[in-house]
PDB file of N, CA and C in Angstrom:
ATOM      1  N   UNK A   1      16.087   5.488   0.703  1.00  0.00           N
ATOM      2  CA  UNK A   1      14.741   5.365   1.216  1.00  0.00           C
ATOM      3  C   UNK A   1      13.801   4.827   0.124  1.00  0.00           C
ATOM      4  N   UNK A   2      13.939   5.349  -1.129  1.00  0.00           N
ATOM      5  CA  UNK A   2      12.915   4.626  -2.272  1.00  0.00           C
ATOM      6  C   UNK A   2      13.060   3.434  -2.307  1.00  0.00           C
ATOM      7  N   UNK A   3      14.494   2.952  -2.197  1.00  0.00           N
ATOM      8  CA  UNK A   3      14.754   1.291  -2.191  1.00  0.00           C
ATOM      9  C   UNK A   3      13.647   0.570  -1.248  1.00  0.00           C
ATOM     10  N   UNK A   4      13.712   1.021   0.094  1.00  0.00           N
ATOM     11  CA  UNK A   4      12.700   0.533   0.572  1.00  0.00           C
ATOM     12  C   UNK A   4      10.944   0.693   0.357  1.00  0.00           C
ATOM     13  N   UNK A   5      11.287   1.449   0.101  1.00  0.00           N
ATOM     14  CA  UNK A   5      10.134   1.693  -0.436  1.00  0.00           C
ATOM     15  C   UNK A   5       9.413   1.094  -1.394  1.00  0.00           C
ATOM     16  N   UNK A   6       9.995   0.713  -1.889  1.00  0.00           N
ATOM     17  CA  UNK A   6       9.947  -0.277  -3.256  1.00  0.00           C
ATOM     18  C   UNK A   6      10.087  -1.693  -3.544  1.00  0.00           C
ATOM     19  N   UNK A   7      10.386  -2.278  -1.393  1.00  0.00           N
ATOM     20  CA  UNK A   7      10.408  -3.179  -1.631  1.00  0.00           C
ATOM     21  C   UNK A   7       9.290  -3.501  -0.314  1.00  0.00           C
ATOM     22  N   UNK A   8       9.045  -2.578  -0.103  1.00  0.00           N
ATOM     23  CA  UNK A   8       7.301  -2.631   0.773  1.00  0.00           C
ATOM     24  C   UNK A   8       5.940  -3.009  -0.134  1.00  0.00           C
ATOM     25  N   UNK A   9       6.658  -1.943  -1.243  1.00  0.00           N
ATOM     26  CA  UNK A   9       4.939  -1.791  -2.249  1.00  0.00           C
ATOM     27  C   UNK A   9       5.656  -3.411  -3.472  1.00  0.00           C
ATOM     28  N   UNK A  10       6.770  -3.620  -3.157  1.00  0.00           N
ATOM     29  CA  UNK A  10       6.587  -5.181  -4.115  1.00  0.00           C
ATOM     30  C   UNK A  10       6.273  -6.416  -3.057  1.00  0.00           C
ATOM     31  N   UNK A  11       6.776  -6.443  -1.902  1.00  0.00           N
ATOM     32  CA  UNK A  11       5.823  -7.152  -0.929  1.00  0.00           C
ATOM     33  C   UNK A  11       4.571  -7.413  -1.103  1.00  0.00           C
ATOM     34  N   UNK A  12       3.894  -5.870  -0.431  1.00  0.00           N
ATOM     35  CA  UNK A  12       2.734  -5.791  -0.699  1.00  0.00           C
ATOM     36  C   UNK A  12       2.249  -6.569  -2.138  1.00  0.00           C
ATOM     37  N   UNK A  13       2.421  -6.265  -3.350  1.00  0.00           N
ATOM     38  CA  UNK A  13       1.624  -6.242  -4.242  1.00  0.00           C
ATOM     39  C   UNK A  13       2.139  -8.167  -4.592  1.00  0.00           C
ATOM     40  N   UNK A  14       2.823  -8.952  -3.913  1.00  0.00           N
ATOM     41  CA  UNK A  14       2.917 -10.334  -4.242  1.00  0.00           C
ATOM     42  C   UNK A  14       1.910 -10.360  -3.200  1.00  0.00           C
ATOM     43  N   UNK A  15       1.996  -9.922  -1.969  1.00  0.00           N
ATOM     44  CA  UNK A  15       1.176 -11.115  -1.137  1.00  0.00           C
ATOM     45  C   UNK A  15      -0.366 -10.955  -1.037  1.00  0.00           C
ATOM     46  N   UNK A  16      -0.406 -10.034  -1.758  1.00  0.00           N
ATOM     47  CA  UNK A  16      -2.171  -9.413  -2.018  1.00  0.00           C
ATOM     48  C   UNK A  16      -2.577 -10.073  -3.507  1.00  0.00           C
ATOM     49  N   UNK A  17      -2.025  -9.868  -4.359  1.00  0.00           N
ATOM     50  CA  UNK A  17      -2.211 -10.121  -5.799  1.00  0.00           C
ATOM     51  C   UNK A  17      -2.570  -9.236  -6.381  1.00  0.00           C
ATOM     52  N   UNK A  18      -1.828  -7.637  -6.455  1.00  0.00           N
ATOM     53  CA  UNK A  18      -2.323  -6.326  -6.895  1.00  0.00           C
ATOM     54  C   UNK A  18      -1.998  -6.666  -8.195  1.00  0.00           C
ATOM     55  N   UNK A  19      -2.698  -5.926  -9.288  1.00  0.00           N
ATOM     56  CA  UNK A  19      -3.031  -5.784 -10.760  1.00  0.00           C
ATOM     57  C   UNK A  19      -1.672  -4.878 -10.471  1.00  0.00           C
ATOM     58  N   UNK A  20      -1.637  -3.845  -9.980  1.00  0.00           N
ATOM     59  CA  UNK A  20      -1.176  -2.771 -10.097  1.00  0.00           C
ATOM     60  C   UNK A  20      -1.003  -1.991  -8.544  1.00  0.00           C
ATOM     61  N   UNK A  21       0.589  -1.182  -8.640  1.00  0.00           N
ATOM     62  CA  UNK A  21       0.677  -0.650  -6.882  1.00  0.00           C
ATOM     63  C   UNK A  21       0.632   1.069  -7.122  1.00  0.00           C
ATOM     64  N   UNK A  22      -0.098   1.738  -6.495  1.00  0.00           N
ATOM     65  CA  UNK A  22       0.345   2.872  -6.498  1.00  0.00           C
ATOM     66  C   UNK A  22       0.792   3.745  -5.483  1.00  0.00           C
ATOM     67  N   UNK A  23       1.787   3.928  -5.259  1.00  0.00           N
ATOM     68  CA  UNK A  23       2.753   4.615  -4.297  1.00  0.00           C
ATOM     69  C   UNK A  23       2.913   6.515  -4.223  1.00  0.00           C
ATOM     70  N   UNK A  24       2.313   6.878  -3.406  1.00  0.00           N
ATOM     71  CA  UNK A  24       2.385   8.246  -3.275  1.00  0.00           C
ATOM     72  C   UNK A  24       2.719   8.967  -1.869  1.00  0.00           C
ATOM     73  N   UNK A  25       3.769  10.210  -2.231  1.00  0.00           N
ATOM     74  CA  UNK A  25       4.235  10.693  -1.586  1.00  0.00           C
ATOM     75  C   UNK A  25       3.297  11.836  -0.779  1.00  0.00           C
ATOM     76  N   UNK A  26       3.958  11.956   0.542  1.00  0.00           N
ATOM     77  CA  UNK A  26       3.100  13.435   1.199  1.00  0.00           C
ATOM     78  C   UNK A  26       4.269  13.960   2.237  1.00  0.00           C
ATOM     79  N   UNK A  27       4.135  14.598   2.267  1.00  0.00           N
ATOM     80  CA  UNK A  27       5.416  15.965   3.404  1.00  0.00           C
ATOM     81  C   UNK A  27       5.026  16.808   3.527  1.00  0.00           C
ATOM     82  N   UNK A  28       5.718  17.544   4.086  1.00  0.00           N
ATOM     83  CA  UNK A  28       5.578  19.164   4.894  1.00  0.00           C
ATOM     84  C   UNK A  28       6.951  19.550   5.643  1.00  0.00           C
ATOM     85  N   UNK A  29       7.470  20.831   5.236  1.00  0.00           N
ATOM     86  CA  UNK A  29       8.593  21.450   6.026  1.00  0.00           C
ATOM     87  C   UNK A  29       7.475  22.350   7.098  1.00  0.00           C
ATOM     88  N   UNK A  30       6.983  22.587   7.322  1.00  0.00           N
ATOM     89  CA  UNK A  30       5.863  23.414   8.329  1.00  0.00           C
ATOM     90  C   UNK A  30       5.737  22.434   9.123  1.00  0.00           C
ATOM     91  N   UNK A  31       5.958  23.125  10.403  1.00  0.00           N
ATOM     92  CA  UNK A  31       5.572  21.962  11.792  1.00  0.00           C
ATOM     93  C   UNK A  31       6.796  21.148  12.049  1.00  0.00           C
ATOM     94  N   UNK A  32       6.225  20.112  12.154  1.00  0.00           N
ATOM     95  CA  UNK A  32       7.389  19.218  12.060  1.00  0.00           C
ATOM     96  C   UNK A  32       7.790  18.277  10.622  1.00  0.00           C
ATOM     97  N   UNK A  33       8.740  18.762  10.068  1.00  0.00           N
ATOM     98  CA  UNK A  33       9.128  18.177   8.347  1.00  0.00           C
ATOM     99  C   UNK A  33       9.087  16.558   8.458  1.00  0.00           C
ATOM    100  N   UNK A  34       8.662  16.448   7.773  1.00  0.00           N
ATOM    101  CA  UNK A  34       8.617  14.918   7.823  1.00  0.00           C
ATOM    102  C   UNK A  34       7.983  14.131   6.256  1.00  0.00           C
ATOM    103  N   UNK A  35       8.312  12.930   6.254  1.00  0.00           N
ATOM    104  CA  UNK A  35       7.212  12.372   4.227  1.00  0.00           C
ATOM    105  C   UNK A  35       6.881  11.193   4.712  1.00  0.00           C
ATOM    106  N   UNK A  36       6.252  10.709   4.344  1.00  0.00           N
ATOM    107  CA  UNK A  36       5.537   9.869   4.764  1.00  0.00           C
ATOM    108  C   UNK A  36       4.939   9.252   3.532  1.00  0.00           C
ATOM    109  N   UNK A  37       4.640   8.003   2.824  1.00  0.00           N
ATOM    110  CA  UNK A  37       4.471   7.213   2.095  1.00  0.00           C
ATOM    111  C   UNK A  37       2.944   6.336   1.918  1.00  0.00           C
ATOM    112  N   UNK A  38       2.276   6.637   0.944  1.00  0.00           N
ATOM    113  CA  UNK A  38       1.014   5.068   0.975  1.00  0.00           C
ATOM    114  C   UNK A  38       1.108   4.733  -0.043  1.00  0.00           C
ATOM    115  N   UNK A  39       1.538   3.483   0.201  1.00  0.00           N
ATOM    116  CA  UNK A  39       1.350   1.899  -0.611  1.00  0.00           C
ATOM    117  C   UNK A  39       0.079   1.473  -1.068  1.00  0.00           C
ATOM    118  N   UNK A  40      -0.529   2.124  -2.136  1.00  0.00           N
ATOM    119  CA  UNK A  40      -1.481   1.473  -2.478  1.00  0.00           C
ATOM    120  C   UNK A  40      -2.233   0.278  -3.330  1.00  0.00           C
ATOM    121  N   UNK A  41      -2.518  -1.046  -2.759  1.00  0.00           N
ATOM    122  CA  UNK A  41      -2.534  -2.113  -3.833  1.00  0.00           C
ATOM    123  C   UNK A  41      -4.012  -1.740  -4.945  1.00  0.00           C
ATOM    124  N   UNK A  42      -3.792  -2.369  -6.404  1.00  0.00           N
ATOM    125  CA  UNK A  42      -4.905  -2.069  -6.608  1.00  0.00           C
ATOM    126  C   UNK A  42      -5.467  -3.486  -6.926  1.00  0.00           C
ATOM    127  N   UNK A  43      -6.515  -3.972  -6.519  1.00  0.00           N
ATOM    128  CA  UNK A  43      -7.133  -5.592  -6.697  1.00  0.00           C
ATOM    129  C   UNK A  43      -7.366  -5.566  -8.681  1.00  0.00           C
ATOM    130  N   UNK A  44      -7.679  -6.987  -8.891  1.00  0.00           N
ATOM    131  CA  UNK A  44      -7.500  -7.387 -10.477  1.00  0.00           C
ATOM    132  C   UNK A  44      -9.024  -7.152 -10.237  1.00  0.00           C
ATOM    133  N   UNK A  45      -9.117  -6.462 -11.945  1.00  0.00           N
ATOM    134  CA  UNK A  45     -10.474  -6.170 -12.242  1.00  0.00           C
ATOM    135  C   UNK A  45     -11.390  -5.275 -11.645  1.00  0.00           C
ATOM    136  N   UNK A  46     -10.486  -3.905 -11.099  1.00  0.00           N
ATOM    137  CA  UNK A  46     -11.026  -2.731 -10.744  1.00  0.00           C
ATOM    138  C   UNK A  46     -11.378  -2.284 -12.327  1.00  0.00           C
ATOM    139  N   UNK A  47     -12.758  -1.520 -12.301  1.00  0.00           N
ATOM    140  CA  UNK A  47     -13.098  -0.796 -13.172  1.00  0.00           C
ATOM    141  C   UNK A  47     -12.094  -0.057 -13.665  1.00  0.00           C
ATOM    142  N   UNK A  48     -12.018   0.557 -15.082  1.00  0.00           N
ATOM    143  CA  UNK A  48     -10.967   1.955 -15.041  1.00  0.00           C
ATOM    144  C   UNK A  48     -11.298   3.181 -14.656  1.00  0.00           C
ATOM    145  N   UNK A  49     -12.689   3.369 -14.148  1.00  0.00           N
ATOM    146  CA  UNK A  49     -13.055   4.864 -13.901  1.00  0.00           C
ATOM    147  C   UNK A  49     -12.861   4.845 -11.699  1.00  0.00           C
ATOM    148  N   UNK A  50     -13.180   3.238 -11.680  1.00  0.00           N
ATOM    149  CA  UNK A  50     -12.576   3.174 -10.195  1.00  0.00           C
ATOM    150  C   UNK A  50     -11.137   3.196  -9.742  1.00  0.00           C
ATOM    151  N   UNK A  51     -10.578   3.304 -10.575  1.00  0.00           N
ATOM    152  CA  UNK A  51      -8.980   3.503 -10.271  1.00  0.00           C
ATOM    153  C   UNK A  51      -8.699   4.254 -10.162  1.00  0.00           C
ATOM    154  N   UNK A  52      -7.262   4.794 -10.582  1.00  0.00           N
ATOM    155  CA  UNK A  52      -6.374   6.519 -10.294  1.00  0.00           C
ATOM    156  C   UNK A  52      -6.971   6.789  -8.833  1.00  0.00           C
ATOM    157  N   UNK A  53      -8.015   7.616  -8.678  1.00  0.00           N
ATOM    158  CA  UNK A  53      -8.000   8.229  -7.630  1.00  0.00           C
ATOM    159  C   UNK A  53      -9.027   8.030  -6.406  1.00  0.00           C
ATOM    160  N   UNK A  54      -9.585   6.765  -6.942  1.00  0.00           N
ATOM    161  CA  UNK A  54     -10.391   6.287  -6.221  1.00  0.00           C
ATOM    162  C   UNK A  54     -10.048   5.386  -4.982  1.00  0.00           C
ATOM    163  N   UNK A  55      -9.147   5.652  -4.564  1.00  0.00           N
ATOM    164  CA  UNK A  55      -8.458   4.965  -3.197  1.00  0.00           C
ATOM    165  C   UNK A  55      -8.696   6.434  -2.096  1.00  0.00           C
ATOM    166  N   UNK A  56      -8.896   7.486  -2.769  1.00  0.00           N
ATOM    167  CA  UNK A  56      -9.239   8.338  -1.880  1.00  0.00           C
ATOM    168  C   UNK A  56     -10.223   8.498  -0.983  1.00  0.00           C
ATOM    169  N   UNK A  57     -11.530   7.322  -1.779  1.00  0.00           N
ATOM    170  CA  UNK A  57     -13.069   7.923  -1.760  1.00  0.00           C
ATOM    171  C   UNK A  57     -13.525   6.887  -0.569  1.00  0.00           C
ATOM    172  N   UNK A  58     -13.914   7.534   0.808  1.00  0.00           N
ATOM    173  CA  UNK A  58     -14.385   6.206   1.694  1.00  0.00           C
ATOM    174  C   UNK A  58     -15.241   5.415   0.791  1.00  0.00           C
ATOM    175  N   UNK A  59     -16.143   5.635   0.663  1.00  0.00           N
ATOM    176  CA  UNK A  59     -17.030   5.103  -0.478  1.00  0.00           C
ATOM    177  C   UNK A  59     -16.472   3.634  -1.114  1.00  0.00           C
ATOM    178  N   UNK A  60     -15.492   3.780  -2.104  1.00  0.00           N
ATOM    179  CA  UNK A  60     -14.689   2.816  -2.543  1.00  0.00           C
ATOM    180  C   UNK A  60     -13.443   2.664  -2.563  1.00  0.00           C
ATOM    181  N   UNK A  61     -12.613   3.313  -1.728  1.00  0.00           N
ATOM    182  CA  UNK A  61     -11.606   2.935  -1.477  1.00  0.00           C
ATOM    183  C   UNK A  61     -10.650   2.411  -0.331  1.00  0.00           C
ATOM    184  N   UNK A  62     -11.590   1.663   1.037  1.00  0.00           N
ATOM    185  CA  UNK A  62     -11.743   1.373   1.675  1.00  0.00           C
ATOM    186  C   UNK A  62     -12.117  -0.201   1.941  1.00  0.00           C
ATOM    187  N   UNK A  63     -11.250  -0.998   2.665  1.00  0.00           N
ATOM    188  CA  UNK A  63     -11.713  -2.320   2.766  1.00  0.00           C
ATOM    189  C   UNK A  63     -11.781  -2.607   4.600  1.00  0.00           C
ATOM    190  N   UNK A  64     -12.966  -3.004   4.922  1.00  0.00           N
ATOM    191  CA  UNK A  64     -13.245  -3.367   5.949  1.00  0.00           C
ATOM    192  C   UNK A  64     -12.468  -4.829   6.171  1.00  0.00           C
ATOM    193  N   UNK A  65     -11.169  -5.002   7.207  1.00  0.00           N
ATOM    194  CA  UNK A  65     -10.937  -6.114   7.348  1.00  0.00           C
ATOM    195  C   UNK A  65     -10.236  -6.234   8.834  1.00  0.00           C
ATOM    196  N   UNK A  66     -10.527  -7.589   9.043  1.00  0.00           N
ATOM    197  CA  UNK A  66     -10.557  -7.859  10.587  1.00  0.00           C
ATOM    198  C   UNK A  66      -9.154  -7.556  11.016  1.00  0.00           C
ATOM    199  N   UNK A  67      -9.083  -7.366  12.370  1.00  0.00           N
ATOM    200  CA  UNK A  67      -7.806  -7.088  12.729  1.00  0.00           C
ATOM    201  C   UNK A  67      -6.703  -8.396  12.697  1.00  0.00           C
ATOM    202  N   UNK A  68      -7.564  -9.723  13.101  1.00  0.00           N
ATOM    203  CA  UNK A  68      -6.364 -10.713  13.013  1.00  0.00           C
ATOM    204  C   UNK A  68      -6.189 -11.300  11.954  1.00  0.00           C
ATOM    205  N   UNK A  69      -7.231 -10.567  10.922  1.00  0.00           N
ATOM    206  CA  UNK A  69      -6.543 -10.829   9.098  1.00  0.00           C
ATOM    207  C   UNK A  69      -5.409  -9.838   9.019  1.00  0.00           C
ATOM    208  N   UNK A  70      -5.286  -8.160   9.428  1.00  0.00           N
ATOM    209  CA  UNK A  70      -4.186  -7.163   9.132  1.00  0.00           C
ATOM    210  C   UNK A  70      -3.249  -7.632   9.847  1.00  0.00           C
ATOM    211  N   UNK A  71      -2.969  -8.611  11.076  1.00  0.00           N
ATOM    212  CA  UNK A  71      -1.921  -8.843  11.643  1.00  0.00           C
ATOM    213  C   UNK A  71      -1.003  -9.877  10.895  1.00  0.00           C
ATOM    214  N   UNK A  72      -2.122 -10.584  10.430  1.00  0.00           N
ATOM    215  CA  UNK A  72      -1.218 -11.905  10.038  1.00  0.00           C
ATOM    216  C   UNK A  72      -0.685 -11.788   8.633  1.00  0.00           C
ATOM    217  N   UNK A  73      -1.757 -10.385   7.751  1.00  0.00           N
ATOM    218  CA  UNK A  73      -1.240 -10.039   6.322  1.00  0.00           C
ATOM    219  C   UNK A  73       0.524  -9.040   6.797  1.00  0.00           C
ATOM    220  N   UNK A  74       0.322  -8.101   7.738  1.00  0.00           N
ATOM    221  CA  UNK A  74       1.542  -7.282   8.032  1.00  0.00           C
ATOM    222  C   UNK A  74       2.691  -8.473   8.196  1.00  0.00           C
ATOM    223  N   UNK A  75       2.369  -9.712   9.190  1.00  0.00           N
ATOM    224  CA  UNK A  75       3.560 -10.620   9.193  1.00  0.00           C
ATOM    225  C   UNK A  75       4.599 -11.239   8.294  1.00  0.00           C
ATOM    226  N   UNK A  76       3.578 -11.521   7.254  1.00  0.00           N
ATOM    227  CA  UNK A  76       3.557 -12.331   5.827  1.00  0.00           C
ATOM    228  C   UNK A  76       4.361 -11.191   5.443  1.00  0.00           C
ATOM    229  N   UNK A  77       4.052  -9.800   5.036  1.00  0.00           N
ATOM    230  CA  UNK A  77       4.736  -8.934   4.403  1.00  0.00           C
ATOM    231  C   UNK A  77       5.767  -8.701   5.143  1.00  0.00           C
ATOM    232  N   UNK A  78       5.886  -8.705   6.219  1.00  0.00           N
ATOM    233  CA  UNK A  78       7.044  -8.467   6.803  1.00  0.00           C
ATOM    234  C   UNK A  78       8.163  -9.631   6.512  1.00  0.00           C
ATOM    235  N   UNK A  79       7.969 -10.552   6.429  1.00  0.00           N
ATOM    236  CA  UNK A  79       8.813 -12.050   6.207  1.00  0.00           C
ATOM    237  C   UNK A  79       9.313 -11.420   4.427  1.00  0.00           C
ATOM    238  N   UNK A  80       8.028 -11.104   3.354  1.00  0.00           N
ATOM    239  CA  UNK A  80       8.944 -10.952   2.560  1.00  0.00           C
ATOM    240  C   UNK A  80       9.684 -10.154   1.740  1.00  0.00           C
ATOM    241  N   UNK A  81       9.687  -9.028   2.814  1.00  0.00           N
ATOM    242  CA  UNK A  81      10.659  -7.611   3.190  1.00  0.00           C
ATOM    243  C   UNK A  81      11.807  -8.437   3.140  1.00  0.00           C
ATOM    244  N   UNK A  82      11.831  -8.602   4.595  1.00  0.00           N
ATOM    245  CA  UNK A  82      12.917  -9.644   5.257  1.00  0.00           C
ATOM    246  C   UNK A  82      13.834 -10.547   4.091  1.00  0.00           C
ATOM    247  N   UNK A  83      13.103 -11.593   3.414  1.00  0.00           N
ATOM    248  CA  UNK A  83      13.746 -12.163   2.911  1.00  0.00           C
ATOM    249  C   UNK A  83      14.589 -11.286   1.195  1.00  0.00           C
ATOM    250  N   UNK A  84      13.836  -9.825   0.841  1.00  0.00           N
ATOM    251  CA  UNK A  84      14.660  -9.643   0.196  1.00  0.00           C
ATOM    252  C   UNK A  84      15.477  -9.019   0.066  1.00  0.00           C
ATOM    253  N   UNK A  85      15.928  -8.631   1.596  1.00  0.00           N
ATOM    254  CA  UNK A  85      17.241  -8.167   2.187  1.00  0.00           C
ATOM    255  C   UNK A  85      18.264  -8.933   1.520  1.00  0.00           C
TER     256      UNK A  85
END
């Protein structure tokens, strides 16, 4: 599973142009067990006090973007998933 994982957040971080990816885990055996993963890109020339944990903060860690920009960015990433099968 990390394999993939790892080749989501290197996707991601070519077809965006992340400085840097940060990938963090979340689960629970309560309820229904399950982990679940966010890929986080970080853009070039984030401050250093806006980084680490500032993907948390609506405030600034949040990008307003259109839906038929997220469709056509998910495609792109999906192609180069795909190709590094």
């Amino acid at each position: 599973m990390q394999r993939l994982v790892y080749r989501v957040s290197e996707a991601v971080r070519e077809e965006v142009g992340a400085e840097r990816m940060y990938v963090f885990t979340f689960g629970s055996n309560e309820g229904n067990s399950h982990t679940h993963w966010h890929v986080v890109p970080l853009p070039p020339g984030v401050p250093y006090e806006d980084q680490q944990d500032a993907w948390t903060s609506w405030s600034k860690g949040v990008l307003e973007i259109p839906q038929d920009e997220m469709a056509s960015l998910a495609a792109r990433i999906g192609r180069r998933i795909r190709d590094e099968a």
